[in-house]
PDB file of N, CA and C in Angstrom:
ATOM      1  N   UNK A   1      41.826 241.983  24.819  1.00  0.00           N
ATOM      2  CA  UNK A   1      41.383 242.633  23.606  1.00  0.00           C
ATOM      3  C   UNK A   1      41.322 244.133  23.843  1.00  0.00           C
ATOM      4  N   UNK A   2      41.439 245.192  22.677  1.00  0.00           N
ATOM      5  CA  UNK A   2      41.858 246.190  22.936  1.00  0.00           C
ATOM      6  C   UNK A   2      41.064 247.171  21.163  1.00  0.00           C
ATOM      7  N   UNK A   3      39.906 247.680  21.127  1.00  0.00           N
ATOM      8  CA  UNK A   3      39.353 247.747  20.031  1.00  0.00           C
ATOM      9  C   UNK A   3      40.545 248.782  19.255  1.00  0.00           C
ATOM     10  N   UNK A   4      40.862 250.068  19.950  1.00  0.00           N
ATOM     11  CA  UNK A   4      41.801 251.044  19.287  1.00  0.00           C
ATOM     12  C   UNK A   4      43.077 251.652  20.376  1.00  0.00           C
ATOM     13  N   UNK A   5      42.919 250.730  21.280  1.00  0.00           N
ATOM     14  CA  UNK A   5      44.184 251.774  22.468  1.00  0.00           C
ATOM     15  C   UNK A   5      45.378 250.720  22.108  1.00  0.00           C
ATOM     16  N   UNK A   6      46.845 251.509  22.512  1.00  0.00           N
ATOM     17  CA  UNK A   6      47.827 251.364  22.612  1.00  0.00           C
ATOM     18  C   UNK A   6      47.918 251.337  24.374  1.00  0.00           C
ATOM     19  N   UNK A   7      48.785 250.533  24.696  1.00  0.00           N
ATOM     20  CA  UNK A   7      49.092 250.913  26.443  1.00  0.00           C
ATOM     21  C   UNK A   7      49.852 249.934  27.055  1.00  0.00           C
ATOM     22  N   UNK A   8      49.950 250.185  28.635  1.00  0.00           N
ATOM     23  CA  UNK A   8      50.850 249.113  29.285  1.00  0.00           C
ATOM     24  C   UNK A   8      49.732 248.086  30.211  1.00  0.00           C
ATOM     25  N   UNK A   9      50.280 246.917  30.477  1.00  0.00           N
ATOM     26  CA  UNK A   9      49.888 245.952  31.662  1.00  0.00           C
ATOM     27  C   UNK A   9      50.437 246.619  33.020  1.00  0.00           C
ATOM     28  N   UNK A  10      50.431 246.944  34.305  1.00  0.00           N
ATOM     29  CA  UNK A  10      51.284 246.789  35.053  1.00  0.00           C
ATOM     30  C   UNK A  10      50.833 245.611  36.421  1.00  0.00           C
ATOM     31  N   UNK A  11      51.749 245.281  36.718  1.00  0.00           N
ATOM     32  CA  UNK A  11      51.810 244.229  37.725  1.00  0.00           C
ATOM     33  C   UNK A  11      52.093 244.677  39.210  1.00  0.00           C
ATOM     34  N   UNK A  12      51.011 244.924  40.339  1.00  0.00           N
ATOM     35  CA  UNK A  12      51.615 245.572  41.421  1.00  0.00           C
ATOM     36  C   UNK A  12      51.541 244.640  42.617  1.00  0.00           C
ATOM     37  N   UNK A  13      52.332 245.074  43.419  1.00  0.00           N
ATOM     38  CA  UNK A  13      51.829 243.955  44.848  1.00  0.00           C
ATOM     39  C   UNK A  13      51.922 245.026  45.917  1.00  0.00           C
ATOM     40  N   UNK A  14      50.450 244.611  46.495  1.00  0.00           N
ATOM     41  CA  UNK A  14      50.473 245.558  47.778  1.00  0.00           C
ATOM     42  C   UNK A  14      49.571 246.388  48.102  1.00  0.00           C
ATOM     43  N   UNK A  15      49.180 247.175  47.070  1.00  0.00           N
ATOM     44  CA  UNK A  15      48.142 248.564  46.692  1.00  0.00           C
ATOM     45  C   UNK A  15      48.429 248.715  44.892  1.00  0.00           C
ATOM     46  N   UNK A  16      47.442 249.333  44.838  1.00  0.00           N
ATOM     47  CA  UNK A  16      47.261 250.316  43.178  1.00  0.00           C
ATOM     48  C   UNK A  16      48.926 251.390  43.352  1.00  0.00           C
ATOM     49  N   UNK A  17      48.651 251.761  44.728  1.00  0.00           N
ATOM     50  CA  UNK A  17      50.187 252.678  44.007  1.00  0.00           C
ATOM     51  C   UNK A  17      51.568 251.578  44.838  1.00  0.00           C
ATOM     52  N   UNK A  18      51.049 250.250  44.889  1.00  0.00           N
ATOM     53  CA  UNK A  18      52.818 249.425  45.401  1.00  0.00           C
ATOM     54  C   UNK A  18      53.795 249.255  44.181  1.00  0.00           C
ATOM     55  N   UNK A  19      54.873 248.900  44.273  1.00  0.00           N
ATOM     56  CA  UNK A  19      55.864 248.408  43.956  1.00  0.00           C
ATOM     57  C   UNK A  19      55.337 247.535  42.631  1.00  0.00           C
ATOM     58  N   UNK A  20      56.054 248.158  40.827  1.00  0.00           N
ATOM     59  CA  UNK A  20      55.505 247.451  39.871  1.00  0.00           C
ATOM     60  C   UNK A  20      56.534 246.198  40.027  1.00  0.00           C
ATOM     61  N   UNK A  21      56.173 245.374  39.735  1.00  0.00           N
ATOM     62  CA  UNK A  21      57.044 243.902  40.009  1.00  0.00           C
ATOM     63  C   UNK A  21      56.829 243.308  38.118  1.00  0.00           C
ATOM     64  N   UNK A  22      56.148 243.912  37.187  1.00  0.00           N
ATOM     65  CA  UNK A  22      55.895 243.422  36.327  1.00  0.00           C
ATOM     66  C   UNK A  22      55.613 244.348  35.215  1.00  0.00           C
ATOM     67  N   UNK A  23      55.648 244.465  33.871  1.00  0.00           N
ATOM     68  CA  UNK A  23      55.256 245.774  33.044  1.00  0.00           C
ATOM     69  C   UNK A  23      55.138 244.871  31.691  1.00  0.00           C
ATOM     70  N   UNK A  24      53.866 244.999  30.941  1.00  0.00           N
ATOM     71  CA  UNK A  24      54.429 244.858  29.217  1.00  0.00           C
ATOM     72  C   UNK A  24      53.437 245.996  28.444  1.00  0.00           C
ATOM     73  N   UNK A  25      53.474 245.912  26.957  1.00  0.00           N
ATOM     74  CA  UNK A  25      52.795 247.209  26.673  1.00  0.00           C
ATOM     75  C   UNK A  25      52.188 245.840  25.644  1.00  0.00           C
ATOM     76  N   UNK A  26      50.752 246.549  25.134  1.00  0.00           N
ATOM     77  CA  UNK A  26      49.981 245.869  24.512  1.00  0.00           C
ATOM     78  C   UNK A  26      49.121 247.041  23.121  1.00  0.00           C
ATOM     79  N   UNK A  27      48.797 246.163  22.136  1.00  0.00           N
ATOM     80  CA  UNK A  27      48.415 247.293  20.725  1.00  0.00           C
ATOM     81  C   UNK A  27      47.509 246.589  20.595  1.00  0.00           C
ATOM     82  N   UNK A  28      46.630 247.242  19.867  1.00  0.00           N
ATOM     83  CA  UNK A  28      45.244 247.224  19.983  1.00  0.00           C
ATOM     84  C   UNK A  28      44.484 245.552  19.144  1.00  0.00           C
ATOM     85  N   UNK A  29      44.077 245.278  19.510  1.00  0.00           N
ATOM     86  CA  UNK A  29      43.264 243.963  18.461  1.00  0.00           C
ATOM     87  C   UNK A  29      42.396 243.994  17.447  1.00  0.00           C
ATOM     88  N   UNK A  30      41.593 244.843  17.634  1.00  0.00           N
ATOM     89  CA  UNK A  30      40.595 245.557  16.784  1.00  0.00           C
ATOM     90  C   UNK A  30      39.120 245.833  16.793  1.00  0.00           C
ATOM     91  N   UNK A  31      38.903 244.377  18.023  1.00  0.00           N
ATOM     92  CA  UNK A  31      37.415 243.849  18.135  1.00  0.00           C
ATOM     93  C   UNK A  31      37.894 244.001  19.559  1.00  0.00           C
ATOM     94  N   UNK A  32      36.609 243.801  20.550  1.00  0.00           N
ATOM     95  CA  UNK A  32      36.711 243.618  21.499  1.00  0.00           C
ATOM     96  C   UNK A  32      36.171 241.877  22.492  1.00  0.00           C
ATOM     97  N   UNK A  33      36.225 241.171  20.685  1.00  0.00           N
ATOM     98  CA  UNK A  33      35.893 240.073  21.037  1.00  0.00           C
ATOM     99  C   UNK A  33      37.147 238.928  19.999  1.00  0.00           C
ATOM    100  N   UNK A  34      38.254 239.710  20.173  1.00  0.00           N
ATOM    101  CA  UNK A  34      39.299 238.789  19.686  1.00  0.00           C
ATOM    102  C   UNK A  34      40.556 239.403  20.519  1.00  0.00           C
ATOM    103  N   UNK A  35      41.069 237.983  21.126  1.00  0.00           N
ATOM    104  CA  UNK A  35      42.025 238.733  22.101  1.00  0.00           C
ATOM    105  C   UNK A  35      43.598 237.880  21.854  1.00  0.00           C
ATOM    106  N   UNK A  36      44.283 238.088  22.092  1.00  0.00           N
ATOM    107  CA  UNK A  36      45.451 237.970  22.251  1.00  0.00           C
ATOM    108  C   UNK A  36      46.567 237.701  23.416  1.00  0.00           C
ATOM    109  N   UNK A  37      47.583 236.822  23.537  1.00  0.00           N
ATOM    110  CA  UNK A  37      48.629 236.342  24.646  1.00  0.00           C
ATOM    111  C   UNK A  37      49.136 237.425  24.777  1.00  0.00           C
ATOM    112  N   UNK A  38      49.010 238.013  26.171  1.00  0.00           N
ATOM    113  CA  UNK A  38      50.223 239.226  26.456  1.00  0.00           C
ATOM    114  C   UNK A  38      50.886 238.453  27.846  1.00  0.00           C
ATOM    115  N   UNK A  39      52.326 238.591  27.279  1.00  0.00           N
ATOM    116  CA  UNK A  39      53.262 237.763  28.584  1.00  0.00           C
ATOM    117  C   UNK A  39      53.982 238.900  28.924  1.00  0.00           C
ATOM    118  N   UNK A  40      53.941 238.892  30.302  1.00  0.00           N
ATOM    119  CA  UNK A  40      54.294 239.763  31.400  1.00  0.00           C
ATOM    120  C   UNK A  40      55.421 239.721  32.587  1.00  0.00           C
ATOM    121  N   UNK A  41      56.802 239.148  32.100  1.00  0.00           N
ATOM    122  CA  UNK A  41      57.942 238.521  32.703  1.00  0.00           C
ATOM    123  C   UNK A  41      58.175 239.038  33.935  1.00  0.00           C
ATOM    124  N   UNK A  42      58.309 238.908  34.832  1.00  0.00           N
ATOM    125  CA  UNK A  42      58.183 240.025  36.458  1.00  0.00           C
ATOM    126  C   UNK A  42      59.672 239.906  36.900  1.00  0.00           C
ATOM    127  N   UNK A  43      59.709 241.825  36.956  1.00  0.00           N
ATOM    128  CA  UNK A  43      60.918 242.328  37.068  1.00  0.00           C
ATOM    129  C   UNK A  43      61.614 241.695  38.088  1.00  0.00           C
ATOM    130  N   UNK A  44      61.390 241.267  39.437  1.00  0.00           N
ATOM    131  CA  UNK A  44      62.193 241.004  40.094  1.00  0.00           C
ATOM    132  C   UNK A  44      61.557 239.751  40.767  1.00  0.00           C
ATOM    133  N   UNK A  45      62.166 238.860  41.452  1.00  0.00           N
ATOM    134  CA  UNK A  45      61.508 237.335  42.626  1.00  0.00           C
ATOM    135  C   UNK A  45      60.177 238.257  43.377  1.00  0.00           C
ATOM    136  N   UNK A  46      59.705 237.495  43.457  1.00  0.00           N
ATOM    137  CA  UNK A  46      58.313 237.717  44.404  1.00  0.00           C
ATOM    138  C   UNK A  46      58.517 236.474  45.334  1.00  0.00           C
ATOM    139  N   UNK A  47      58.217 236.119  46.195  1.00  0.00           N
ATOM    140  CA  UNK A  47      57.947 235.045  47.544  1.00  0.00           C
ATOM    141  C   UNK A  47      56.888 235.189  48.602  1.00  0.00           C
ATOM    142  N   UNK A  48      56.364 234.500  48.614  1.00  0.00           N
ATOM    143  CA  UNK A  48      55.331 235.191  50.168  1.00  0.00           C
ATOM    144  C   UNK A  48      53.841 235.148  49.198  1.00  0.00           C
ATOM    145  N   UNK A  49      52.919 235.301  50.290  1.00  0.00           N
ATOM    146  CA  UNK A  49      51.309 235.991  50.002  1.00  0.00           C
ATOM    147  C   UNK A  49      51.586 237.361  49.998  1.00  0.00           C
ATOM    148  N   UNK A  50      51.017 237.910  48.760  1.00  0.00           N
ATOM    149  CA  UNK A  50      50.437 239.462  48.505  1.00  0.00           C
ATOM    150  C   UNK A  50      49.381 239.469  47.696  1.00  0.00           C
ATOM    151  N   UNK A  51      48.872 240.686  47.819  1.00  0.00           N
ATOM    152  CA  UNK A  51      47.642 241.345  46.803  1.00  0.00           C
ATOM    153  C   UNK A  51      48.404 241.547  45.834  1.00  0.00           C
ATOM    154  N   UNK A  52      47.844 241.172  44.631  1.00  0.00           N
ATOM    155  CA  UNK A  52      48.114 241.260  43.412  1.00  0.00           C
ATOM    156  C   UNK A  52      47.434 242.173  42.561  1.00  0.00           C
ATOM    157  N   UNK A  53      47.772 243.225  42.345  1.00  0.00           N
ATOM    158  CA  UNK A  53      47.108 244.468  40.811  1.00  0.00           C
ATOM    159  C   UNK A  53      47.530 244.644  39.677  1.00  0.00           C
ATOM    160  N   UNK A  54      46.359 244.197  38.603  1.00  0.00           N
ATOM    161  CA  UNK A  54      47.073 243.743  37.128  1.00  0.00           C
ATOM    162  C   UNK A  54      46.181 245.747  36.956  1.00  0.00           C
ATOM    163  N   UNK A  55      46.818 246.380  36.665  1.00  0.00           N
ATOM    164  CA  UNK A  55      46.429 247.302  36.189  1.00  0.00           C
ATOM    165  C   UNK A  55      46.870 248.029  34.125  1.00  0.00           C
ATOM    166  N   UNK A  56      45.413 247.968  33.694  1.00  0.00           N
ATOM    167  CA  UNK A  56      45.480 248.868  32.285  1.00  0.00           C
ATOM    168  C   UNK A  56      46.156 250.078  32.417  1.00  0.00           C
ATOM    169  N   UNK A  57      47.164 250.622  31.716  1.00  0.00           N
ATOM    170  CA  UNK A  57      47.151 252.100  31.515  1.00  0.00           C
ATOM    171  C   UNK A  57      47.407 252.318  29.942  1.00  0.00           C
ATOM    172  N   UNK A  58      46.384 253.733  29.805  1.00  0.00           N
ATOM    173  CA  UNK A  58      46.643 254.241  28.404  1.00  0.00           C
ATOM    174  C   UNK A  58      47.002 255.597  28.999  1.00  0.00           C
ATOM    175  N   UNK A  59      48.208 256.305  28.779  1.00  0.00           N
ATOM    176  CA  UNK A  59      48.354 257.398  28.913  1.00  0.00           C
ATOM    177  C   UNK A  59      47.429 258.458  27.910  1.00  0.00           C
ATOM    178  N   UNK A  60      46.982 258.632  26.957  1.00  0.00           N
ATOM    179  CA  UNK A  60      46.688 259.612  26.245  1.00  0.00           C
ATOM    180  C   UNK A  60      45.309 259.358  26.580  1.00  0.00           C
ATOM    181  N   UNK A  61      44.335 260.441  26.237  1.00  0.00           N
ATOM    182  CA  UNK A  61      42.956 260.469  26.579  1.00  0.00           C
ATOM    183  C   UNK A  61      42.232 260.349  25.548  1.00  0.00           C
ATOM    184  N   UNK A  62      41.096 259.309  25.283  1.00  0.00           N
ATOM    185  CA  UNK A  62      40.337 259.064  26.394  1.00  0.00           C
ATOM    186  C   UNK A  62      41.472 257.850  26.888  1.00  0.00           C
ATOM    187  N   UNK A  63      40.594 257.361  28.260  1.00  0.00           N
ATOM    188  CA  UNK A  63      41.248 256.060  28.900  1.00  0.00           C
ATOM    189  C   UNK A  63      40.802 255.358  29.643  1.00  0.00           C
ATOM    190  N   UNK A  64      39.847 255.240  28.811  1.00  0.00           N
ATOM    191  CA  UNK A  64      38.285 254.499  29.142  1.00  0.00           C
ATOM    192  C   UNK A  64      38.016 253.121  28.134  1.00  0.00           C
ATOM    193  N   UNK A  65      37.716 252.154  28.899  1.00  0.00           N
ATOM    194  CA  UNK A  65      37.296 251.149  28.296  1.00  0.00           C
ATOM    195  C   UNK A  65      38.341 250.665  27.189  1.00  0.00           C
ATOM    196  N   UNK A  66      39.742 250.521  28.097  1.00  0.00           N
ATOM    197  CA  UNK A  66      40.606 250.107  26.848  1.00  0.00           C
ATOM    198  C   UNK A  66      41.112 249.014  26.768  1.00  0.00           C
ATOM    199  N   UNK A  67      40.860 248.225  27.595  1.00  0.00           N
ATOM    200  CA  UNK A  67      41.402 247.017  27.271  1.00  0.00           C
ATOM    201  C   UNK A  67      40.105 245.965  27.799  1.00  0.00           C
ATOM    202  N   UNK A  68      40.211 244.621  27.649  1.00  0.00           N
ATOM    203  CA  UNK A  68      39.404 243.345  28.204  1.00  0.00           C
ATOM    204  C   UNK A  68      40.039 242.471  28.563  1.00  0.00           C
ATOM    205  N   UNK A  69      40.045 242.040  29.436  1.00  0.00           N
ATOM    206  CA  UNK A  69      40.864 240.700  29.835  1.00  0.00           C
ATOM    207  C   UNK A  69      39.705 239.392  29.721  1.00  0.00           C
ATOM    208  N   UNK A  70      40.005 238.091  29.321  1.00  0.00           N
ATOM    209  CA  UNK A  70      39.493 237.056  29.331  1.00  0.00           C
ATOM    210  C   UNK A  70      40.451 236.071  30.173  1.00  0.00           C
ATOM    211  N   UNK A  71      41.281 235.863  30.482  1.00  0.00           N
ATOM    212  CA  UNK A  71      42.164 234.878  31.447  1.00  0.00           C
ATOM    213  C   UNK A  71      43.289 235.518  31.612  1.00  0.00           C
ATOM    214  N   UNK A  72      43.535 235.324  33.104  1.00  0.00           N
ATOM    215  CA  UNK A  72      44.874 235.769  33.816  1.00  0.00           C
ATOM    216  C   UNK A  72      45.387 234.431  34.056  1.00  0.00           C
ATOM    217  N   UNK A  73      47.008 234.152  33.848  1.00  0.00           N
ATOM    218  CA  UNK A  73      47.397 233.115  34.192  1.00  0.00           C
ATOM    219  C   UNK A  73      49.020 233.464  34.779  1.00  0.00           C
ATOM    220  N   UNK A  74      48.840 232.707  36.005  1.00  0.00           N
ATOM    221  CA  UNK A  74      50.423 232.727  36.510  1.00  0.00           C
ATOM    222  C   UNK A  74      51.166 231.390  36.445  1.00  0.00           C
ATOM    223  N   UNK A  75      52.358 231.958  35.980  1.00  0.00           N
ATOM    224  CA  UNK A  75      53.356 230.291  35.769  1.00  0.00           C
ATOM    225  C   UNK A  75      54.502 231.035  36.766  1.00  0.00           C
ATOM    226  N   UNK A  76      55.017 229.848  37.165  1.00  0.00           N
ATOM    227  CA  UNK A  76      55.632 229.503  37.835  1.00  0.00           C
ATOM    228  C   UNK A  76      57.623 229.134  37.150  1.00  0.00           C
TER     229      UNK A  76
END
Protein backbone atom coordinates (compact mmCIF):
# COMPACT_ATOMS: atom_id res chain seq x y z
CA UNK A 1 0.00 0.00 0.00
CA UNK A 2 1.18 3.32 -0.96
CA UNK A 3 -1.16 6.44 0.41
CA UNK A 4 0.29 9.14 -2.42
CA UNK A 5 3.90 7.95 -3.79
CA UNK A 6 4.67 6.75 -7.17
CA UNK A 7 8.03 4.47 -7.18
CA UNK A 8 10.03 1.32 -7.84
CA UNK A 9 10.39 -2.26 -5.94
CA UNK A 10 14.00 -3.24 -6.32
CA UNK A 11 15.22 -6.74 -5.79
CA UNK A 12 18.96 -7.06 -4.61
CA UNK A 13 21.20 -9.97 -3.64
CA UNK A 14 24.14 -9.50 -1.61
CA UNK A 15 24.07 -5.89 0.02
CA UNK A 16 21.66 -2.68 -0.35
CA UNK A 17 24.14 -1.57 -3.09
CA UNK A 18 24.43 -5.59 -4.88
CA UNK A 19 23.42 -6.53 -8.12
CA UNK A 20 19.40 -5.58 -8.93
CA UNK A 21 18.23 -9.10 -10.05
CA UNK A 22 14.59 -7.73 -10.02
CA UNK A 23 12.72 -4.14 -10.61
CA UNK A 24 8.83 -3.17 -10.89
CA UNK A 25 7.36 0.32 -10.31
CA UNK A 26 4.25 0.64 -8.17
CA UNK A 27 1.30 3.82 -7.95
CA UNK A 28 -0.09 4.75 -5.15
CA UNK A 29 -3.36 2.93 -3.45
CA UNK A 30 -4.67 5.61 -1.56
CA UNK A 31 -5.03 4.21 2.02
CA UNK A 32 -2.42 2.75 3.72
CA UNK A 33 -4.64 -0.01 4.66
CA UNK A 34 -5.61 -1.30 1.13
CA UNK A 35 -2.94 -2.95 -0.73
CA UNK A 36 -2.38 -4.41 -3.87
CA UNK A 37 -0.36 -7.53 -6.03
CA UNK A 38 2.89 -6.09 -7.24
CA UNK A 39 4.74 -8.92 -9.36
CA UNK A 40 8.31 -8.55 -9.67
CA UNK A 41 9.69 -10.97 -12.63
CA UNK A 42 13.66 -11.27 -11.86
CA UNK A 43 15.87 -10.08 -14.47
CA UNK A 44 18.14 -12.79 -14.66
CA UNK A 45 18.46 -16.94 -12.93
CA UNK A 46 19.42 -16.67 -9.40
CA UNK A 47 20.79 -20.27 -7.87
CA UNK A 48 22.51 -20.68 -4.61
CA UNK A 49 21.81 -19.05 -0.91
CA UNK A 50 21.93 -15.17 -0.83
CA UNK A 51 20.71 -12.20 1.15
CA UNK A 52 17.87 -10.95 -0.31
CA UNK A 53 16.90 -6.82 -0.42
CA UNK A 54 13.40 -5.91 -1.43
CA UNK A 55 14.09 -2.23 -1.41
CA UNK A 56 11.26 0.99 -1.82
CA UNK A 57 12.48 3.81 -3.91
CA UNK A 58 10.69 7.11 -4.55
CA UNK A 59 12.97 9.32 -6.29
CA UNK A 60 11.33 12.75 -5.71
CA UNK A 61 11.16 14.16 -2.13
CA UNK A 62 9.75 13.55 0.42
CA UNK A 63 10.71 9.66 0.57
CA UNK A 64 9.52 8.81 3.59
CA UNK A 65 7.02 6.42 4.56
CA UNK A 66 6.06 5.40 1.07
CA UNK A 67 5.17 2.33 0.71
CA UNK A 68 3.81 -0.88 3.20
CA UNK A 69 4.32 -4.21 2.53
CA UNK A 70 1.89 -6.92 4.00
CA UNK A 71 3.31 -10.30 2.29
CA UNK A 72 6.37 -11.08 0.35
CA UNK A 73 6.04 -14.12 -1.71
CA UNK A 74 8.54 -16.08 -3.85
CA UNK A 75 7.46 -18.54 -6.65
CA UNK A 76 9.38 -20.59 -8.12
Amino acid sequence: SSVDANGEVEIRTGSLAGPVIGRAAYKPTGNWNEFRTLVCPLQKKVTGKHNVYIIAIKRERPNEAIIRFNEIQFNQ
